[in-house]
N, C-alpha and C. Protein backbone atom coordinates (compact mmCIF):
# COMPACT_ATOMS: atom_id res chain seq x y z
N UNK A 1 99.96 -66.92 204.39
CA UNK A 1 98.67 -67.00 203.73
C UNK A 1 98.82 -66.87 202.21
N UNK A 2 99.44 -66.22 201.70
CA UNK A 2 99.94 -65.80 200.74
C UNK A 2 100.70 -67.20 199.95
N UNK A 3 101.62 -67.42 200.55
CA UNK A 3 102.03 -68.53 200.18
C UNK A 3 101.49 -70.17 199.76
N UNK A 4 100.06 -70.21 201.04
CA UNK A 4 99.25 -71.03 200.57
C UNK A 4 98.43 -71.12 199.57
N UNK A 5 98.09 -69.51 199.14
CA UNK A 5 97.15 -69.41 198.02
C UNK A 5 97.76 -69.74 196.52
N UNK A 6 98.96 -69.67 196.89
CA UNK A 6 99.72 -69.83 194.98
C UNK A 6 99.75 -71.13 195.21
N UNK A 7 100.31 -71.87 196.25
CA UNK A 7 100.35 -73.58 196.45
C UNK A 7 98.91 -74.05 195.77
N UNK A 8 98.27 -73.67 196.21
CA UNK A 8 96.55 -73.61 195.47
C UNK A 8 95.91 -73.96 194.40
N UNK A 9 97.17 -72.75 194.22
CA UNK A 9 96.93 -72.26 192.32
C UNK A 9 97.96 -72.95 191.64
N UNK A 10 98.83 -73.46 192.09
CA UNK A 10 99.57 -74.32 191.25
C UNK A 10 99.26 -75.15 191.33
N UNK A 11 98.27 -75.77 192.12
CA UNK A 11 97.92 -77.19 192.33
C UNK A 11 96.96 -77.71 191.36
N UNK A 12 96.18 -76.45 191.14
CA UNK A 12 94.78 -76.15 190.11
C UNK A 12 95.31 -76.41 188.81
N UNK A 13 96.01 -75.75 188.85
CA UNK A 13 96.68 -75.48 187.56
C UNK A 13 97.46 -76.73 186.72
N UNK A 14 98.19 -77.62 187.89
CA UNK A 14 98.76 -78.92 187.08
C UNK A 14 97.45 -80.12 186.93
N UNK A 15 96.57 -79.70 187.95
CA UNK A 15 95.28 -80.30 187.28
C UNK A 15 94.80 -80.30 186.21
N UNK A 16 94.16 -78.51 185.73
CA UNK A 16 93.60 -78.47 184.60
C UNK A 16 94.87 -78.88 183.50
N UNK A 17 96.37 -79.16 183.22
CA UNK A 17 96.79 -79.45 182.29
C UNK A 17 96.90 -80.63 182.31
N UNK A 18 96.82 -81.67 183.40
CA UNK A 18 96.74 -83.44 183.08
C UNK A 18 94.95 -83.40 182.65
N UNK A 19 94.43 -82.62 182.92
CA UNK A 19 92.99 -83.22 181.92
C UNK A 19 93.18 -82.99 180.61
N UNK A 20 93.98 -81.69 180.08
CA UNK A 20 93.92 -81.35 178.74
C UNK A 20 94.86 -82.27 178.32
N UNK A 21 96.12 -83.04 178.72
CA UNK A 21 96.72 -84.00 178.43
C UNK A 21 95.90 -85.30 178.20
N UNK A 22 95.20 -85.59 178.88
CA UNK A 22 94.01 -86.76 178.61
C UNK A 22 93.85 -86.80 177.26
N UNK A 23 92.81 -85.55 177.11
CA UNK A 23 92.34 -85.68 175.88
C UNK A 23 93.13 -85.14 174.80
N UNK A 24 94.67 -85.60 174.72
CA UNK A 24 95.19 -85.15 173.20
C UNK A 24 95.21 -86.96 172.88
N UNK A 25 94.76 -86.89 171.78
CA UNK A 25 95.19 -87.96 171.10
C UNK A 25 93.61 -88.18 170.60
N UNK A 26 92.43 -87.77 171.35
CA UNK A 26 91.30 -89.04 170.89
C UNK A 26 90.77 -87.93 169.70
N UNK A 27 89.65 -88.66 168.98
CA UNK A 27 89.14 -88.47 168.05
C UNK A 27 87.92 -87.89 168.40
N UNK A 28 87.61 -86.39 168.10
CA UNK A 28 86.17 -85.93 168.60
C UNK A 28 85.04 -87.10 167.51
N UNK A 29 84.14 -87.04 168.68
CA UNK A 29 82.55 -88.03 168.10
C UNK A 29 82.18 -87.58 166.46
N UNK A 30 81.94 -86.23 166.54
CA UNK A 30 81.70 -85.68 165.11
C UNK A 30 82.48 -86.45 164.15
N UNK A 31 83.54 -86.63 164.16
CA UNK A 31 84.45 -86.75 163.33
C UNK A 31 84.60 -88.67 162.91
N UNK A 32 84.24 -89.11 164.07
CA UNK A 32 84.23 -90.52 163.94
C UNK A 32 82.83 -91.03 162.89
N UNK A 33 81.52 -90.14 163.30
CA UNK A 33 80.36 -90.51 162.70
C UNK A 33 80.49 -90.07 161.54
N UNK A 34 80.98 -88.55 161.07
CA UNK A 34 81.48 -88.92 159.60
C UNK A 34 82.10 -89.94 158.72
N UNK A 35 83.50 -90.42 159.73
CA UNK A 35 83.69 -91.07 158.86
C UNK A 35 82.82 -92.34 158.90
N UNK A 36 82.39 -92.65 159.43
CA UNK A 36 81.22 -93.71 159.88
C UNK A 36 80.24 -93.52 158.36
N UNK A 37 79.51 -92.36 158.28
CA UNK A 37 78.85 -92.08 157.51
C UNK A 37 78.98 -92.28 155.80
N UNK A 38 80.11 -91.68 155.95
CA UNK A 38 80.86 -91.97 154.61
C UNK A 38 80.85 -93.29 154.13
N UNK A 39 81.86 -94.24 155.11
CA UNK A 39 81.93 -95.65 155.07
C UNK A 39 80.73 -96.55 154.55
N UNK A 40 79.56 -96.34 154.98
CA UNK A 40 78.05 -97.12 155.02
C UNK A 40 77.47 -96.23 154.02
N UNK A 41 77.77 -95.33 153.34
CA UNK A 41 77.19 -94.79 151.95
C UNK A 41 77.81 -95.59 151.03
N UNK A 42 79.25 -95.48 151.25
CA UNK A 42 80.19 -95.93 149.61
C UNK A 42 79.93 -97.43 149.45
N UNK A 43 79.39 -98.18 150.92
CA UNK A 43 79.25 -99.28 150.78
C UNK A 43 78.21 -99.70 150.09
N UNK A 44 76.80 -99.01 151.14
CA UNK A 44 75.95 -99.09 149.88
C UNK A 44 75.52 -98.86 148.29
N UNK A 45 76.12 -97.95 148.37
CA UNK A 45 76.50 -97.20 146.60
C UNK A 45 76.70 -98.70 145.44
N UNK A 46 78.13 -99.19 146.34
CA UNK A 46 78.51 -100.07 145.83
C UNK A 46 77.97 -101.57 145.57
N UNK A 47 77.02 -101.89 146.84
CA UNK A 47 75.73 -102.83 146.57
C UNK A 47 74.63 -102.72 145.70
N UNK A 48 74.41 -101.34 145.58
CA UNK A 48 72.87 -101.25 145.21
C UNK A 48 72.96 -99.51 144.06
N UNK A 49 74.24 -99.82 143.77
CA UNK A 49 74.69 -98.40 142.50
C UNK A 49 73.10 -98.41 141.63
N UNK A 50 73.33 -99.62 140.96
CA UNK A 50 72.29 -99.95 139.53
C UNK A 50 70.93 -99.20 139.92
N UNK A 51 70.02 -99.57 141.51
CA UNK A 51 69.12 -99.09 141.99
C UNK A 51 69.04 -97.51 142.01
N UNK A 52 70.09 -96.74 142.96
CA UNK A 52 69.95 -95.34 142.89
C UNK A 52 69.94 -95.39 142.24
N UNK A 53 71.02 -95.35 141.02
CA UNK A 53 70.82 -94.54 139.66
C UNK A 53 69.49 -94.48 138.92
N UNK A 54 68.74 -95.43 138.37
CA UNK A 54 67.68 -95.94 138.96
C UNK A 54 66.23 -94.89 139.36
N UNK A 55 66.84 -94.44 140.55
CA UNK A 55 66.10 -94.22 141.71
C UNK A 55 66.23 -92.28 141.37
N UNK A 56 67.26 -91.77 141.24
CA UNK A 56 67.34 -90.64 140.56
C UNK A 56 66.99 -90.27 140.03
N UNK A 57 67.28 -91.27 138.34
CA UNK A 57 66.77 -90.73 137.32
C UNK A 57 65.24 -90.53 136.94
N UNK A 58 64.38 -91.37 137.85
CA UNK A 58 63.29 -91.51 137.66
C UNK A 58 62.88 -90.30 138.47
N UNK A 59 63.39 -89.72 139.63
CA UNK A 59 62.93 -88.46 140.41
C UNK A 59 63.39 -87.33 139.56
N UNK A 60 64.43 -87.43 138.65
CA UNK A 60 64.78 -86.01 138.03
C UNK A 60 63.96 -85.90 136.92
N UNK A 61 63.31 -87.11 136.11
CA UNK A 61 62.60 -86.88 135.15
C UNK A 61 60.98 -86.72 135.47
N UNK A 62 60.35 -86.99 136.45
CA UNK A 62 59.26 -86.75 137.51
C UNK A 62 59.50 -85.19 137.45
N UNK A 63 60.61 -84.62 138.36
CA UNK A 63 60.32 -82.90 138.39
C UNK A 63 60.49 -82.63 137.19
N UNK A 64 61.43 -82.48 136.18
CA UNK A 64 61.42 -82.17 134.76
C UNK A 64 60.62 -82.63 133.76
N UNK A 65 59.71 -82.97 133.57
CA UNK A 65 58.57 -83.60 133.01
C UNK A 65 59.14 -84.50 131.85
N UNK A 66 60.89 -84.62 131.58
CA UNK A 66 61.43 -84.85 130.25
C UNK A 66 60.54 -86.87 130.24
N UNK A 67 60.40 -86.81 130.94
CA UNK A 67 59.58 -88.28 130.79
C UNK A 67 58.50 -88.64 129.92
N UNK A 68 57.48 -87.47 129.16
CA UNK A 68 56.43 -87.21 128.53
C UNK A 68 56.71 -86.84 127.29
């Protein structure tokens, strides 16, 4: 009985390490949508720079009244 129960547990056991073997290599989600995120900012930046800037300066001088 004894003997069957460690058979068991070793059996469990080379299980749970081929799942953790699975997942070495991939890229957690978080990490992909950052860089995702990043990517589709610098792009836009780079389309439409002239606009933000633009688009800023007119909101920083709005709260700072330096516009008047």
């Amino acid at each position: 009985m004894l003997r069957a129960l460690s058979l068991a547990d070793r059996a469990r056991g080379r299980a749970a390490a081929s799942r953790d073997e699975d997942d070495r290599g991939d890229v957690p989600g978080w990490v992909m949508i950052t860089v995702m995120t990043a990517i589709v900012t610098i792009a836009l930046l780079a389309v439409f720079q002239e606009q933000v800037e633009t688009a800023v300066r007119n909101a920083f001088e709005s709260v700072t009244g330096a516009g008047k």
